[in-house]
C-alpha atoms as a PDB file:
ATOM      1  CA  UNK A   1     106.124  80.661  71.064  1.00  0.00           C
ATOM      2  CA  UNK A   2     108.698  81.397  73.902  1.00  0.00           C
ATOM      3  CA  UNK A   3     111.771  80.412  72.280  1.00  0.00           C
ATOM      4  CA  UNK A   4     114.441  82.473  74.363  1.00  0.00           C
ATOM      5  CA  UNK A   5     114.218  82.771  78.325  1.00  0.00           C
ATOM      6  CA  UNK A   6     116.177  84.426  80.757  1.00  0.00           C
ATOM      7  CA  UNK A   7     116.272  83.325  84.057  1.00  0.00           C
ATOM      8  CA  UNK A   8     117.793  85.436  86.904  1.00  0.00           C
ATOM      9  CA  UNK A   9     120.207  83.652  89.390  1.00  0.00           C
ATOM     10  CA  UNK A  10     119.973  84.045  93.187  1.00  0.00           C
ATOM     11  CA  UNK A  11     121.482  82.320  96.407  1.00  0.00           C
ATOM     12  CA  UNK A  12     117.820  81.961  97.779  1.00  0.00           C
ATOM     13  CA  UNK A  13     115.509  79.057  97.085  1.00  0.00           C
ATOM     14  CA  UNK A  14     113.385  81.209  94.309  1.00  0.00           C
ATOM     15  CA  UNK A  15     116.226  80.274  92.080  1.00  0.00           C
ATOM     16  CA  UNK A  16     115.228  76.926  91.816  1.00  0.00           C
ATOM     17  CA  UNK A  17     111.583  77.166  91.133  1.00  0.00           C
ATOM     18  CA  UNK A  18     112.311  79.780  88.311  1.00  0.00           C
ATOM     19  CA  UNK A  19     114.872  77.286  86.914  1.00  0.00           C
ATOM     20  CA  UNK A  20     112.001  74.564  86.763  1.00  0.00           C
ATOM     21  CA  UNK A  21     109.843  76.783  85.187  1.00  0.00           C
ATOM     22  CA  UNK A  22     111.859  77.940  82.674  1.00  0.00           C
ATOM     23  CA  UNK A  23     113.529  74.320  81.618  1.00  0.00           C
ATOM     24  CA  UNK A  24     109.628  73.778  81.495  1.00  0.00           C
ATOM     25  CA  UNK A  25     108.616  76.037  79.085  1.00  0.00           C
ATOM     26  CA  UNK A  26     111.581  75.688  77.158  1.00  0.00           C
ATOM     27  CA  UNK A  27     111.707  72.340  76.255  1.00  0.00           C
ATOM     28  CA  UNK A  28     107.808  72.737  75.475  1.00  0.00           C
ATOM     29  CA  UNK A  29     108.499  75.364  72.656  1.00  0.00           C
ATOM     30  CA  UNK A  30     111.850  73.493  71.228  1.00  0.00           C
ATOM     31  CA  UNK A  31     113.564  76.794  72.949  1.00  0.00           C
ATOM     32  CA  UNK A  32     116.940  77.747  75.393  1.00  0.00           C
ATOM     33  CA  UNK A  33     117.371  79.671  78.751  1.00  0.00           C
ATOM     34  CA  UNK A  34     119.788  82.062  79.522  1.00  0.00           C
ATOM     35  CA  UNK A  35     121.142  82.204  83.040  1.00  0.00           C
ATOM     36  CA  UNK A  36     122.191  85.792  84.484  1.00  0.00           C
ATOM     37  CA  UNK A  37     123.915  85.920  87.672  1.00  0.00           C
ATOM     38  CA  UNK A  38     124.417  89.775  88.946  1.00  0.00           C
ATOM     39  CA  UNK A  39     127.289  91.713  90.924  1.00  0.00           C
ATOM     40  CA  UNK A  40     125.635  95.048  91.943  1.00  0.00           C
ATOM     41  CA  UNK A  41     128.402  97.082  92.272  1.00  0.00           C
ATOM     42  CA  UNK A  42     125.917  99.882  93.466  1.00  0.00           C
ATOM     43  CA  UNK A  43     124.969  98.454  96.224  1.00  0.00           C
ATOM     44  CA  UNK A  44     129.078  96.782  97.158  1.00  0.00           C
ATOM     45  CA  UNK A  45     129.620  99.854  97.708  1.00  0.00           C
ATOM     46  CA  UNK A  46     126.492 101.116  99.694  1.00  0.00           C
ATOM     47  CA  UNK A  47     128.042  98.243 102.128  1.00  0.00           C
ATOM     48  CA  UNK A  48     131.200  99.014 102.058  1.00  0.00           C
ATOM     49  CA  UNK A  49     130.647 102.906 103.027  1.00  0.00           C
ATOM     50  CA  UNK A  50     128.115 101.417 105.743  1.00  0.00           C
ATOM     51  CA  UNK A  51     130.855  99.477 107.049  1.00  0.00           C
ATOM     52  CA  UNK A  52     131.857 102.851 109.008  1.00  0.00           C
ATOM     53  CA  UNK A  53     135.923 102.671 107.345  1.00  0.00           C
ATOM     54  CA  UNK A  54     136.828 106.474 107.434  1.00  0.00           C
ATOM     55  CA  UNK A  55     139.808 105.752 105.470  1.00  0.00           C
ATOM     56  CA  UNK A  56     139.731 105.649 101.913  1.00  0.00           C
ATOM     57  CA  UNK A  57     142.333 102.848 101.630  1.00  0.00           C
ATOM     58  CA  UNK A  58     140.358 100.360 103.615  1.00  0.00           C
ATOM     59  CA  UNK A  59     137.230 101.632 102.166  1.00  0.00           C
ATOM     60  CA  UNK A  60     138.421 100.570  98.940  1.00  0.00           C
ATOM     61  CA  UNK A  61     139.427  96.928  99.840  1.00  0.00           C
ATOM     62  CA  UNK A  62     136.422  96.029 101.536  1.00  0.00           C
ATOM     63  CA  UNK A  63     135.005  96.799  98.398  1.00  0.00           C
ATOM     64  CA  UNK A  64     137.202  94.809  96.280  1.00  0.00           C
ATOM     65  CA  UNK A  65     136.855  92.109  98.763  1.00  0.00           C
ATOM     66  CA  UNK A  66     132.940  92.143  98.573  1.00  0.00           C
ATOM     67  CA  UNK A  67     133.279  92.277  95.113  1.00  0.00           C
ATOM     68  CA  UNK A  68     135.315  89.506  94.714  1.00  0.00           C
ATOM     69  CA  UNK A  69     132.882  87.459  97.452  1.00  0.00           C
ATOM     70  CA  UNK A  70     129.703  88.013  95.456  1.00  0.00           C
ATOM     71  CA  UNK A  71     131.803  87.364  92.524  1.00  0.00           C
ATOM     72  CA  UNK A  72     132.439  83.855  93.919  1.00  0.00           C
ATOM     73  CA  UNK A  73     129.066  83.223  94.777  1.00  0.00           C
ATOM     74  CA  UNK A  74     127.558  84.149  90.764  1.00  0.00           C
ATOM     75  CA  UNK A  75     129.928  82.210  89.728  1.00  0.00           C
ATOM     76  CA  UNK A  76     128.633  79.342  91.263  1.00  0.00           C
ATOM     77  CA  UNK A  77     125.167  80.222  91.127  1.00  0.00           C
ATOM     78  CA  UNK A  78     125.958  80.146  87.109  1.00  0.00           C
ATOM     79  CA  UNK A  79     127.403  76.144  87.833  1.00  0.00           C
ATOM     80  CA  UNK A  80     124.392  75.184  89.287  1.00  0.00           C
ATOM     81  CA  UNK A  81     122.353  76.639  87.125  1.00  0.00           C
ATOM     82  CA  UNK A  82     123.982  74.682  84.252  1.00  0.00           C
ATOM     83  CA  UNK A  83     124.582  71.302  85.943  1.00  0.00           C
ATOM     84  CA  UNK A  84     120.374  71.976  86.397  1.00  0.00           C
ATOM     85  CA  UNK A  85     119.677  72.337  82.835  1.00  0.00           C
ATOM     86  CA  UNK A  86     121.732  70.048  81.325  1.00  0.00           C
ATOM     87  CA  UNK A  87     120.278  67.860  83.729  1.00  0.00           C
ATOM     88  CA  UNK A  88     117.142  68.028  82.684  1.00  0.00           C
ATOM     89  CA  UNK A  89     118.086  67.736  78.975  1.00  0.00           C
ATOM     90  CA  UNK A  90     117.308  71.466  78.327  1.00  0.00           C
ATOM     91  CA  UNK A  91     119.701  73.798  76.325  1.00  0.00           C
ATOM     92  CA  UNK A  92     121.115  76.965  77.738  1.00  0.00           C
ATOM     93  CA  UNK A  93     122.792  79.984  76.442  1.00  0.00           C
ATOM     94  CA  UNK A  94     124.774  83.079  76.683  1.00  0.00           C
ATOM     95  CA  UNK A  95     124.876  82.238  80.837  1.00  0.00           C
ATOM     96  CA  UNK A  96     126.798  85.473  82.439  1.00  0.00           C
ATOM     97  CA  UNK A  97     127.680  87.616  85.100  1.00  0.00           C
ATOM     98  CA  UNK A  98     126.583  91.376  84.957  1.00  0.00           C
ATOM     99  CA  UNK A  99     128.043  93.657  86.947  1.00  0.00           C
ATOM    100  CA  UNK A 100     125.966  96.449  85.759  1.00  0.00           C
ATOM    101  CA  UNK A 101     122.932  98.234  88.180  1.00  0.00           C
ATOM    102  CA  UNK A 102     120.470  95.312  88.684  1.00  0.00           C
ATOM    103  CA  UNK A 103     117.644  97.167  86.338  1.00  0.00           C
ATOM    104  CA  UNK A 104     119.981  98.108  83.552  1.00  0.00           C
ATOM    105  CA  UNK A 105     121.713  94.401  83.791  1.00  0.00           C
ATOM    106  CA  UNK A 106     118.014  92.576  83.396  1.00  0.00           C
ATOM    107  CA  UNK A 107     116.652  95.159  81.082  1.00  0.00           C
ATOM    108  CA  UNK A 108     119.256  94.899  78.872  1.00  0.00           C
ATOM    109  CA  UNK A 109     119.356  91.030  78.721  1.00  0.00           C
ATOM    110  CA  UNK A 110     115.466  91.674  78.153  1.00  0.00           C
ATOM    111  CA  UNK A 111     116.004  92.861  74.981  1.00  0.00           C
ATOM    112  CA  UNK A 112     116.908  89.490  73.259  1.00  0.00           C
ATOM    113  CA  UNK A 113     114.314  87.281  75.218  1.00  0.00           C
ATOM    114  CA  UNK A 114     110.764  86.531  75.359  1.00  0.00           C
ATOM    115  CA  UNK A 115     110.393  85.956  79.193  1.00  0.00           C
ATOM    116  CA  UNK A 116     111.994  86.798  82.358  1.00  0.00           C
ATOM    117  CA  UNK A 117     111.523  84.424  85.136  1.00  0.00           C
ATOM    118  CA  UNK A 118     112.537  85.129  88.452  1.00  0.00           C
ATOM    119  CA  UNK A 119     111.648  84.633  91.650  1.00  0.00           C
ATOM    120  CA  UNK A 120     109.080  86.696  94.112  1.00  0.00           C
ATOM    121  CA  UNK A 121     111.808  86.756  97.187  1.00  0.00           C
ATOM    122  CA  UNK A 122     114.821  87.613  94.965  1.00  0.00           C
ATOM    123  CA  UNK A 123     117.689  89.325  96.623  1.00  0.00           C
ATOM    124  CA  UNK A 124     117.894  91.815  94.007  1.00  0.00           C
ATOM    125  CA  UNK A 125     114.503  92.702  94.765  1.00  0.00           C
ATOM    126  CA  UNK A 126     116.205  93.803  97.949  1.00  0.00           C
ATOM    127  CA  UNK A 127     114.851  92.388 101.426  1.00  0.00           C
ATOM    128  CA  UNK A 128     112.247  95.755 102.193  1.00  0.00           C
ATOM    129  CA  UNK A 129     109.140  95.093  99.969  1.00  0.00           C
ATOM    130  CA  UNK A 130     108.600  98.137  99.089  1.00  0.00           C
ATOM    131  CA  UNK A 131     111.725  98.438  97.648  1.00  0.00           C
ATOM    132  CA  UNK A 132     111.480  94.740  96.050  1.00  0.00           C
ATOM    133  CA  UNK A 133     108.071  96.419  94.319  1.00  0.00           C
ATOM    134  CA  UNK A 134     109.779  99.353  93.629  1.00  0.00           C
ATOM    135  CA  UNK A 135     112.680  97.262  91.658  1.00  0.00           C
ATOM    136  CA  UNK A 136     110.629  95.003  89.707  1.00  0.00           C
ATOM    137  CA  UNK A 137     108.212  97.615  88.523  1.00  0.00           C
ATOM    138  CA  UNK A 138     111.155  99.347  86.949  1.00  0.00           C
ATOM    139  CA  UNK A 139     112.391  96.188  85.504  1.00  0.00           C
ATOM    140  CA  UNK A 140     108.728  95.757  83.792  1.00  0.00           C
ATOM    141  CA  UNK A 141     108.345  99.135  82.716  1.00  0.00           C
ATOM    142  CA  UNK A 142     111.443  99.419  81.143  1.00  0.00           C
ATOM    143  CA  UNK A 143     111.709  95.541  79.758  1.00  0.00           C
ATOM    144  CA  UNK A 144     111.039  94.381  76.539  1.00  0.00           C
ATOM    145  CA  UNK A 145     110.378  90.946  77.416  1.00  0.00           C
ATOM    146  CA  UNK A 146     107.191  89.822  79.690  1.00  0.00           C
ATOM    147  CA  UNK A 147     108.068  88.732  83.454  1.00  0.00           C
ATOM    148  CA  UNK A 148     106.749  85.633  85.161  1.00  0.00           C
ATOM    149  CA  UNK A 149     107.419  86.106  88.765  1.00  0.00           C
ATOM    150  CA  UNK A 150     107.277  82.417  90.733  1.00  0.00           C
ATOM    151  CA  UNK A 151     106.367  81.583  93.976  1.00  0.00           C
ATOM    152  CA  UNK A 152     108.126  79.387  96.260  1.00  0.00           C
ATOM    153  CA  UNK A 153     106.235  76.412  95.834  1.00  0.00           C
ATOM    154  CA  UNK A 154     106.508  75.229  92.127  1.00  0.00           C
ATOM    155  CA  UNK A 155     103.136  73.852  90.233  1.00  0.00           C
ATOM    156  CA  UNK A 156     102.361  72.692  87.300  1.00  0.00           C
ATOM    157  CA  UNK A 157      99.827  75.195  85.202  1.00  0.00           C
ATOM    158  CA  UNK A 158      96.726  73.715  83.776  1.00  0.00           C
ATOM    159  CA  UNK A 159      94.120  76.339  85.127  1.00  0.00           C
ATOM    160  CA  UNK A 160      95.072  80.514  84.258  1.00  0.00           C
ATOM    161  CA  UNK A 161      92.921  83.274  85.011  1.00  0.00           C
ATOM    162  CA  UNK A 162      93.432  86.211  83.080  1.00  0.00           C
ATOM    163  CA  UNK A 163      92.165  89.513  84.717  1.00  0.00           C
ATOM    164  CA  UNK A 164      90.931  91.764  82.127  1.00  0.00           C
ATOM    165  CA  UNK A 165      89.427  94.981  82.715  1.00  0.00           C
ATOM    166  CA  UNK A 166      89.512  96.059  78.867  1.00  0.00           C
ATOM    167  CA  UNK A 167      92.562  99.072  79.062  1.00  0.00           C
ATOM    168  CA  UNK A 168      94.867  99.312  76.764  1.00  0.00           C
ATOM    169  CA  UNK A 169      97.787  97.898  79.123  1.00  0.00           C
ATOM    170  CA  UNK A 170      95.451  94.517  80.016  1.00  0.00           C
ATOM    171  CA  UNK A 171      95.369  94.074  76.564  1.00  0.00           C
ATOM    172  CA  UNK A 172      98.827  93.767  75.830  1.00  0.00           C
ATOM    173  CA  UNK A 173      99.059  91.407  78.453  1.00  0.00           C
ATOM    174  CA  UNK A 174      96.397  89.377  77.016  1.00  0.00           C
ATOM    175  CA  UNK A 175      98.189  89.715  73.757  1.00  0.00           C
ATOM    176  CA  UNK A 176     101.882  88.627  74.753  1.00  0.00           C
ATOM    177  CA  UNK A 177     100.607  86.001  76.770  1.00  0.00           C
ATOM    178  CA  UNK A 178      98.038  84.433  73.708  1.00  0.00           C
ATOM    179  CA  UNK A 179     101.476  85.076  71.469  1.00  0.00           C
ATOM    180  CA  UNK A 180     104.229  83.305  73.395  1.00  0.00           C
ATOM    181  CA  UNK A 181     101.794  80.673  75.230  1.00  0.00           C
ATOM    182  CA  UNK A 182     104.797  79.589  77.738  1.00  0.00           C
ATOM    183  CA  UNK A 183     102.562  77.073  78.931  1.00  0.00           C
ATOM    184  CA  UNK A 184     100.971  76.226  75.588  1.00  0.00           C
ATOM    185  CA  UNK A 185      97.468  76.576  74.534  1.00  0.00           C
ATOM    186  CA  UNK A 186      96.199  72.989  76.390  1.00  0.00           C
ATOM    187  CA  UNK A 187      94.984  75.013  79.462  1.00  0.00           C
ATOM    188  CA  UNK A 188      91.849  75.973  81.221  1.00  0.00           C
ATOM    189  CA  UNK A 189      91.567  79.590  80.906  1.00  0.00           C
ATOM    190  CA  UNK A 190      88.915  81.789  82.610  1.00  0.00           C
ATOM    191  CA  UNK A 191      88.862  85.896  81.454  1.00  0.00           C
ATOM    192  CA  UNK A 192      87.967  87.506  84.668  1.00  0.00           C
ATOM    193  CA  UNK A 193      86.146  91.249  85.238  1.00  0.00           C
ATOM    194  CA  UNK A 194      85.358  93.403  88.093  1.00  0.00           C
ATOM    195  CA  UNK A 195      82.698  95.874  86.967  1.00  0.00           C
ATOM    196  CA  UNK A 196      80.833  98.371  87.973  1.00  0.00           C
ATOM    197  CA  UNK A 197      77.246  98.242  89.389  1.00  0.00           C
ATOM    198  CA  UNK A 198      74.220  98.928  86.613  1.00  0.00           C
ATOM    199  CA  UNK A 199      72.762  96.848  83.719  1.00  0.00           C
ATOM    200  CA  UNK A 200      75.116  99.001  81.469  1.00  0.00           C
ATOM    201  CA  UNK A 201      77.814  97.818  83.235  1.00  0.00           C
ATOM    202  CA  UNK A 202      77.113  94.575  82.933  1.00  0.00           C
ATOM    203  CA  UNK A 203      76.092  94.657  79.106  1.00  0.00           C
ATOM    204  CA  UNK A 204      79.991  96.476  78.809  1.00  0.00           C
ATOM    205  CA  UNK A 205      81.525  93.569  80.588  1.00  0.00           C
ATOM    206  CA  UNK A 206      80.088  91.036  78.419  1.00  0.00           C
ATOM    207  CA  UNK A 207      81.225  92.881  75.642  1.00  0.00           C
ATOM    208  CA  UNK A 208      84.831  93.317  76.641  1.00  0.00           C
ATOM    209  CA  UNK A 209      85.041  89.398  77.888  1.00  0.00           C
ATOM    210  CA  UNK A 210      82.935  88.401  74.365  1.00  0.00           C
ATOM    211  CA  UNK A 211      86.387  90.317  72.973  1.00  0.00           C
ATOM    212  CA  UNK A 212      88.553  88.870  75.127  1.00  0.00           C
ATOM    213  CA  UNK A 213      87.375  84.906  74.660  1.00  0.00           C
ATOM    214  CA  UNK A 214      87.303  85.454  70.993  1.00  0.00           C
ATOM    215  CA  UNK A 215      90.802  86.884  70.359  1.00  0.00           C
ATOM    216  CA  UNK A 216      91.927  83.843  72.876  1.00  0.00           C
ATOM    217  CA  UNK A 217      90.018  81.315  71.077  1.00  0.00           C
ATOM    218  CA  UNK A 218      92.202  82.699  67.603  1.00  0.00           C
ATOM    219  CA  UNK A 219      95.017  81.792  69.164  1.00  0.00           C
ATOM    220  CA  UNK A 220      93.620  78.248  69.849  1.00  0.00           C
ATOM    221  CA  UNK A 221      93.122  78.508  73.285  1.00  0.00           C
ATOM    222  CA  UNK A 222      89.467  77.276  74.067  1.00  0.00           C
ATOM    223  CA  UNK A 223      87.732  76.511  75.658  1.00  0.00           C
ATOM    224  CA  UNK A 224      87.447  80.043  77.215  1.00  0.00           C
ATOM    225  CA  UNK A 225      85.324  80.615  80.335  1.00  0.00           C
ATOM    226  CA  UNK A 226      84.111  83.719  80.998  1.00  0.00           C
ATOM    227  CA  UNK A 227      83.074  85.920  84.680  1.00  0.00           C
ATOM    228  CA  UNK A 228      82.272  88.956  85.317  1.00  0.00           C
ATOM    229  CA  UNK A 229      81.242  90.252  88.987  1.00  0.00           C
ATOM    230  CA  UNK A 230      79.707  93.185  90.188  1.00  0.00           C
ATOM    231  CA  UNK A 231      81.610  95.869  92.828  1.00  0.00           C
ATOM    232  CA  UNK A 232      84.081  95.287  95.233  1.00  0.00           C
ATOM    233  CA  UNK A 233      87.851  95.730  94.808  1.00  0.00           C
ATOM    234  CA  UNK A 234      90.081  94.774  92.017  1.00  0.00           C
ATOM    235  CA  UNK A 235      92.267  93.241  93.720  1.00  0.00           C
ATOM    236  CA  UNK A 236      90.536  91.313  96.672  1.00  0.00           C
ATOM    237  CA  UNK A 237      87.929  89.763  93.936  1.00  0.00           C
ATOM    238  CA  UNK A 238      90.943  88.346  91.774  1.00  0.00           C
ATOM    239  CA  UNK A 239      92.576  87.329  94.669  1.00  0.00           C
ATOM    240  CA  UNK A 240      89.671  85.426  96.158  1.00  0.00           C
ATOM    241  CA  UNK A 241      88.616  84.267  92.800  1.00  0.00           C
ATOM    242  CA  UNK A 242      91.771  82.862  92.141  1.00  0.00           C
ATOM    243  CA  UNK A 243      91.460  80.737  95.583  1.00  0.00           C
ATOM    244  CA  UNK A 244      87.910  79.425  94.917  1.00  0.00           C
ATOM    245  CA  UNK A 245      88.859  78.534  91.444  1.00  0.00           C
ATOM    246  CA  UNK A 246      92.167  76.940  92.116  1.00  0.00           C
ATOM    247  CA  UNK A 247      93.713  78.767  89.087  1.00  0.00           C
ATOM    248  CA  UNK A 248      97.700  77.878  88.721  1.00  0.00           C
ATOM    249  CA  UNK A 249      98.930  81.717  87.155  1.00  0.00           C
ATOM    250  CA  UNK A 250      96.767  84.880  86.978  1.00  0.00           C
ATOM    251  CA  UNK A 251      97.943  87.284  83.651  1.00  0.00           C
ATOM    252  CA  UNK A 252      97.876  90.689  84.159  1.00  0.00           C
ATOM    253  CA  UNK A 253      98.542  94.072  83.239  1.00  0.00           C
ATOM    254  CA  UNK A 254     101.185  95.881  85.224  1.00  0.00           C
ATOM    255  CA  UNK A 255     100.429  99.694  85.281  1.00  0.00           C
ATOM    256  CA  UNK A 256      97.680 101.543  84.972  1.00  0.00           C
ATOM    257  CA  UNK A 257      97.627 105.146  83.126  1.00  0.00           C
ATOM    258  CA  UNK A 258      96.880 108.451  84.974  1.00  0.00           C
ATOM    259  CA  UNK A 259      97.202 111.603  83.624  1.00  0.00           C
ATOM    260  CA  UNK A 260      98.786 112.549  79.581  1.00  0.00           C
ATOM    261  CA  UNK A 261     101.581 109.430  78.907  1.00  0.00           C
ATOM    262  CA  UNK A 262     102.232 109.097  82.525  1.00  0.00           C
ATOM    263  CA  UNK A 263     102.596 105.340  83.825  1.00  0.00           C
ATOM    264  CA  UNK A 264     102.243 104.085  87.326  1.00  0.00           C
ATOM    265  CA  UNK A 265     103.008 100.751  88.807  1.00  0.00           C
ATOM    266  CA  UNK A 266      98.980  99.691  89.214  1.00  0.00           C
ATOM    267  CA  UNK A 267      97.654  99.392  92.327  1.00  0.00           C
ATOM    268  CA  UNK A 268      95.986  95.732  91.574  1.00  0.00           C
ATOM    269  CA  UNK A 269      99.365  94.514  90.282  1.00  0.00           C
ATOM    270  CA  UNK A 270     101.528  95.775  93.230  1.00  0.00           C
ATOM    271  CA  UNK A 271      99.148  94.040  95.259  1.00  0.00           C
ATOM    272  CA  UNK A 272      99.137  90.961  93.248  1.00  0.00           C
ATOM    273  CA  UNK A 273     103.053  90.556  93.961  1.00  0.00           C
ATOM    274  CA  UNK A 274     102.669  90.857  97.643  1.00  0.00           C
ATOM    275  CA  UNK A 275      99.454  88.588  97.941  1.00  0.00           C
ATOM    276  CA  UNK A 276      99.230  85.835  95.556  1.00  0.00           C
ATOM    277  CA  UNK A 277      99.979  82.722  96.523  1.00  0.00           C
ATOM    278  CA  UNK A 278     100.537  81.587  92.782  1.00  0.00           C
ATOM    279  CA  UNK A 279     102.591  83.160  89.939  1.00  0.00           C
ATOM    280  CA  UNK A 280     102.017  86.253  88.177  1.00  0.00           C
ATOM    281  CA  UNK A 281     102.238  86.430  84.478  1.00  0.00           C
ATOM    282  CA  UNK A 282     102.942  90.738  83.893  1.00  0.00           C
ATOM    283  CA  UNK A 283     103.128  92.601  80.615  1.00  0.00           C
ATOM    284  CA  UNK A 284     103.392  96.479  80.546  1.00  0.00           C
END
């Protein structure tokens, strides 16, 4: 069950879809979202030294004045929020404004919740998307909570595909997913596999997705569908497989492992964020 979800407030139009999604899933599970509005003070005063003021004097008011601006703005962006959720006859708690870095700030809020939700565009995920990547992998690695990242259309989710590849970090995902069932168990769910070429390969695959279905169908989701496909890359099969199937939310695993306990934002998930055209369910 997803009792407890934090949603992460922005001036763009993400904001919004989140918002839906999480009033969604928790009036579903009986449940309350948090909203978190940020003030990076890291990067007030990235600006303000960018501004070009030699003097310290004026340095330092621009950056009380910037400070004070975005202050403004969260504060807002926390009104909204609420007028949105009451609204919709949801309950809300613990709504703030953190004014710590924008990893430590989420992470930390991670700790009491089940799910992030925020938006694929975010401004904290800063405008360059490498950066954006670079920003939300930290905030997965280093959260406690899952992270379902929206896209700017919302839609309802009846159809998930869960891409599996039977590592240890895909099964977590699996797991957390089965465990809080945001979008409850009433779903058509299809376990997806890219494998290698070979009869042995295949006979593996079956195995894994035989796994797969049957810890799903414990946690009453069924029925479970099953596909595995031969070659190609990771990424372009789920991608395209998504399309053809019209699947609403692809679960994943975030990172892959390489090397003795060293983690890596995964290839297929980095991709995933800058290509799908439907939200990503992640899990480290």
């Amino acid at each position: 069950m997803t009792k407890r979800i934090l949603v992460v407030l922005d001036p763009g139009h993400d904001t919004h879809i989140a918002t839906q999604y999480a009033i969604e899933i928790a009036k579903a599970h009986d449940g309350a979202v948090t909203g978190l509005a940020l003030v990076d003070r890291k990067r007030i005063n990235e600006a303000a030294i960018g501004g070009g003021i030699g003097a310290m004097y004026y340095a330092e008011k621009l950056r009380r004045d910037l400070a004070d601006e975005v202050r403004t703005e969260a504060q807002k962006l926390l009104a909204e929020f609420v007028e949105e959720v009451e609204a919709a006859g949801a309950h809300h708690t613990d709504d703030h404004i953190a004014e710590n870095g924008v990893v430590q700030a989420i992470t930390e809020d991670m700790k009491t919740h089940d799910l992030l939700v925020a938006g694929h565009e975010s401004h904290f995920y800063y405008a360059d998307p490498e950066r954006r990547t670079h920003v939300l992998a930290d905030i997965v690695a280093e959260g406690a909570a899952a992270t379902l990242v929206t896209e700017s259309e919302y839609r309802r989710v009846r159809k998930v595909l869960v891409a599996y590849d039977g590592g240890t970090a895909a099964a977590r995902a699996l797991q957390k997913f089965a465990h809080l069932s945001p979008f409850g168990n009433n779903l058509d769910l299809e376990v997806f596999h890219v494998r290698d070429e070979g009869r042995e390969a295949q006979l593996e695959s079956e195995r894994l997705l035989g796994g797969a279905s049957a810890y799903l169908e414990g946690h009453g989701f069924a029925p479970i569908v099953k596909t595995s496909v031969e070659g190609g890359d990771p990424l372009n099969r789920i991608l395209e497989h998504c399309k053809a199937s019209e699947a609403d939310l692809i679960v994943s695993r975030a990172y892959s492992v390489s090397g003795i306990k060293k983690f890596f934002f995964g290839s297929t998930a980095k991709g995933l964020i800058e290509k799908s055209s439907v939200p990503l369910f992640l899990y480290h």
